[in-house]
Protein backbone atom coordinates (compact mmCIF):
# COMPACT_ATOMS: atom_id res chain seq x y z
CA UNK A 1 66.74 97.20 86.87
CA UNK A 2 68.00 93.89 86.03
CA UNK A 3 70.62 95.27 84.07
CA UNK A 4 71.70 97.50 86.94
CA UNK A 5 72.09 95.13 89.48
CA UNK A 6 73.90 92.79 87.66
CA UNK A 7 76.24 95.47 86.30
CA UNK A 8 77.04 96.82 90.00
CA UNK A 9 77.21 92.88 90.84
CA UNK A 10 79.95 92.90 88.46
CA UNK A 11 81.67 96.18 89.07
CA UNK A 12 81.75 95.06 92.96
CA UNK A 13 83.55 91.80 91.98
CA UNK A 14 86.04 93.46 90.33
CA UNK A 15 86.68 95.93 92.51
CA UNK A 16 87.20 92.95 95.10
CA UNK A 17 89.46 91.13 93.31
CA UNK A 18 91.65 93.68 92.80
CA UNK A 19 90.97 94.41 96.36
CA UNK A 20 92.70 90.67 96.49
CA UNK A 21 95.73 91.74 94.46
CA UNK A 22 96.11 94.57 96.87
CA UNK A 23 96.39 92.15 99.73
CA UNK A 24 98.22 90.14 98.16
CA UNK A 25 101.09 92.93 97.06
CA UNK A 26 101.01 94.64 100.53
CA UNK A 27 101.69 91.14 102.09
CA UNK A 28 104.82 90.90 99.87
CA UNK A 29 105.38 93.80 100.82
CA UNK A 30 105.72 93.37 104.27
CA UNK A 31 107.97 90.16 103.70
CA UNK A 32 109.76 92.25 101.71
CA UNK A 33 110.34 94.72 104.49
CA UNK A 34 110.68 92.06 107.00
CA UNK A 35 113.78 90.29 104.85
CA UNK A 36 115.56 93.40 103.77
CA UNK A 37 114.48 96.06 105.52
CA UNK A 38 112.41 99.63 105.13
CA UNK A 39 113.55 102.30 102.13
CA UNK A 40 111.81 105.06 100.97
CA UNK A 41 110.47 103.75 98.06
CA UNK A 42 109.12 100.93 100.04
CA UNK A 43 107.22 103.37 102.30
CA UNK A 44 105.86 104.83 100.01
CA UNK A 45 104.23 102.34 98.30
CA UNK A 46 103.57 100.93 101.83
CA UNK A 47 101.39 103.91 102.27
CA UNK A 48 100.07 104.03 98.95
CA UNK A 49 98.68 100.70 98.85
CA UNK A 50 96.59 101.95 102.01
CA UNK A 51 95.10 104.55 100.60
CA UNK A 52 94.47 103.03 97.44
CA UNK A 53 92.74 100.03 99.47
CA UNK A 54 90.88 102.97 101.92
CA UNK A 55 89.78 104.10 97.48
CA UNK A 56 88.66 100.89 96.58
CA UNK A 57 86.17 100.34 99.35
CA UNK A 58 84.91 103.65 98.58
CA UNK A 59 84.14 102.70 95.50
CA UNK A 60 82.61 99.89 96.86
CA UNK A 61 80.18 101.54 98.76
CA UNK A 62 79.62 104.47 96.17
CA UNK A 63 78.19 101.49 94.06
CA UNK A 64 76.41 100.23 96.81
CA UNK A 65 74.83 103.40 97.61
CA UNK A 66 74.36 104.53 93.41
CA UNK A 67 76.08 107.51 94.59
CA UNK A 68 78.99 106.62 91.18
CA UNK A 69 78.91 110.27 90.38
CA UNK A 70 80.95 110.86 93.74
CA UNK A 71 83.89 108.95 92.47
CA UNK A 72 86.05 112.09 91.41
CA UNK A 73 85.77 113.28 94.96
CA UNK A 74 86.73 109.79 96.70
CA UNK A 75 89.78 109.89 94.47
CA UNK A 76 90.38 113.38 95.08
CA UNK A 77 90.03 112.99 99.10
CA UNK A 78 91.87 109.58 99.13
CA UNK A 79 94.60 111.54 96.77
CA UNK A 80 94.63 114.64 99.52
CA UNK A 81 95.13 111.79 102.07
CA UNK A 82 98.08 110.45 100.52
CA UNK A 83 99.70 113.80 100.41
CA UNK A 84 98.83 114.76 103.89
CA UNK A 85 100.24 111.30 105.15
CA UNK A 86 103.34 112.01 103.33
CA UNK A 87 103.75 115.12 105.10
CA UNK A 88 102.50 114.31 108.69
CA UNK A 89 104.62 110.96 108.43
CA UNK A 90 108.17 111.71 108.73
CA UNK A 91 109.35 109.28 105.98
CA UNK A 92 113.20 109.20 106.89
CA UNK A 93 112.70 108.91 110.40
CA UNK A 94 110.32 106.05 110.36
CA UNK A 95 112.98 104.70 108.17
CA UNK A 96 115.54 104.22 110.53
CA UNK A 97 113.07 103.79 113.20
CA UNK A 98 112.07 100.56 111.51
CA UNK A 99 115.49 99.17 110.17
CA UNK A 100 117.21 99.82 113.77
CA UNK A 101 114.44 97.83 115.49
CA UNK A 102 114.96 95.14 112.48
CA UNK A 103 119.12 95.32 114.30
CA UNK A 104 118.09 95.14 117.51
CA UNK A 105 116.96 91.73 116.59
CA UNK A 106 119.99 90.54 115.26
CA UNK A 107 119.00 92.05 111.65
CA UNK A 108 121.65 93.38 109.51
CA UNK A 109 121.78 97.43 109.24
CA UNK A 110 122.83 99.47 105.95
CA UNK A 111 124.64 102.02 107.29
CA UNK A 112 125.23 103.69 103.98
CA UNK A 113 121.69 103.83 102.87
CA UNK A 114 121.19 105.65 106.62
CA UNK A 115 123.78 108.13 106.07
CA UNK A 116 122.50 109.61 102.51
CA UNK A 117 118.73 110.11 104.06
CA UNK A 118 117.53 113.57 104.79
CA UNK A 119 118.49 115.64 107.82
CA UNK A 120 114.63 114.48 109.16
CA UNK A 121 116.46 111.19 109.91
CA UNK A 122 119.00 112.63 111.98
CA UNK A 123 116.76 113.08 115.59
CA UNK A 124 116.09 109.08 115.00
CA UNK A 125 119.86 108.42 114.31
CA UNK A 126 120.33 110.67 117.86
CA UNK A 127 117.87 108.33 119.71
CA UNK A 128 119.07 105.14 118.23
CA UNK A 129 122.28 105.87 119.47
CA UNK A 130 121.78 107.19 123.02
CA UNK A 131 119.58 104.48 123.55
CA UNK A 132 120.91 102.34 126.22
CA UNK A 133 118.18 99.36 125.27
CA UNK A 134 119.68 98.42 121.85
CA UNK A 135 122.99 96.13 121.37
CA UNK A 136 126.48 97.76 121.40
CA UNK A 137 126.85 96.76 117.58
CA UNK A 138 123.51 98.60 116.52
CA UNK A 139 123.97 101.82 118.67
CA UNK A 140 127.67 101.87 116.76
CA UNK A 141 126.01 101.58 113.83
CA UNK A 142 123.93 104.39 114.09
CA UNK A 143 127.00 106.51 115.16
CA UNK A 144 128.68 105.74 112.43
CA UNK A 145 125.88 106.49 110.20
CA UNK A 146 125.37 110.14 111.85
CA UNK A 147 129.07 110.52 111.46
CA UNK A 148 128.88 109.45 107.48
CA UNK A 149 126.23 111.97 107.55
CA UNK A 150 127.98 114.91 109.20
CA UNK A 151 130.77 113.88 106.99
CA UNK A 152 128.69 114.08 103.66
CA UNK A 153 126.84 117.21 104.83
CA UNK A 154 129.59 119.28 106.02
CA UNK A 155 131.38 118.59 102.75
CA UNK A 156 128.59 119.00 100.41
CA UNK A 157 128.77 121.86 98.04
CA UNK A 158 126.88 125.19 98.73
CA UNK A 159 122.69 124.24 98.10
CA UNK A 160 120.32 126.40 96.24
CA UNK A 161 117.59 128.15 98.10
CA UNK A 162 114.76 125.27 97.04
CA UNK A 163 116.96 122.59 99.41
CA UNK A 164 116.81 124.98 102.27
CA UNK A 165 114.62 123.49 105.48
CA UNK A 166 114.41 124.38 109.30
């Protein structure tokens, strides 16, 4: 019994200081965001790192509970919930969603990153620009990223059936 509890004891501080190296890379994270702005890549790990945090405390309280045997299924239900995320959260929108608010505020905007997103971004890039709240600079921007867009879309050889989307 001994043995147990100060193998769980052990297993739980691990599990927290990782949990500390999570924190710790998600607040970089953010600063990274914050200085430079949102990509996909960086949204996806941004969501990642959630649900691998929302993993670790299940592990946490698997131990707690001796229910270990249930691991397979937190990963499998935290992995599920990853996936779903990914598809309820429109990445490319949220995207520009993000780096126009980061221009609004006198951030600088990649236009060219902008333009070679999906077509998902495009009702954002519509709303950015009709927006009569945001500066005249950022609203252009977003123009002229629908415009690269249009531009790189219209001209953009005939796509197999596996690229096709409503």
């Amino acid at each position: 019994v001994l043995q147990r509890r100060a193998f769980s004891g052990l297993g739980i501080g691990m599990v927290a200081l990782v949990g500390v190296m999570l924190v710790s890379a998600f607040q970089r994270l953010l600063l990274y965001e914050a200085a430079y702005g949102f990509s996909r890549l960086r949204m996806y790990t941004h969501l990642f790192m959630i649900w691998l945090g929302v993993l670790l405390a299940a592990v946490v309280l698997l131990e707690l509970l001796r229910r270990e045997r249930l691991f397979p299924l937190a990963a499998l239900l935290a992995s599920i919930g990853f996936a779903a995320t990914l598809a309820l959260v429109n990445v490319d929108a949220t995207i520009v969603r993000q780096n126009v608010r980061r221009a609004a505020v006198g951030e600088g905007l990649d236009v060219t990153y902008l333009a070679h997103l999906s077509s998902d971004s495009v009702p954002a890039l519509v709303q950015a620009f009709q927006s009569p709240d945001l500066p005249s600079g950022t609203r252009e921007a977003a123009g002229a990223a629908l415009a690269c867009q249009a531009y790189l879309t219209s001209n953009r050889p005939q796509a197999d059936w596996r690229s096709f989307t409503l």
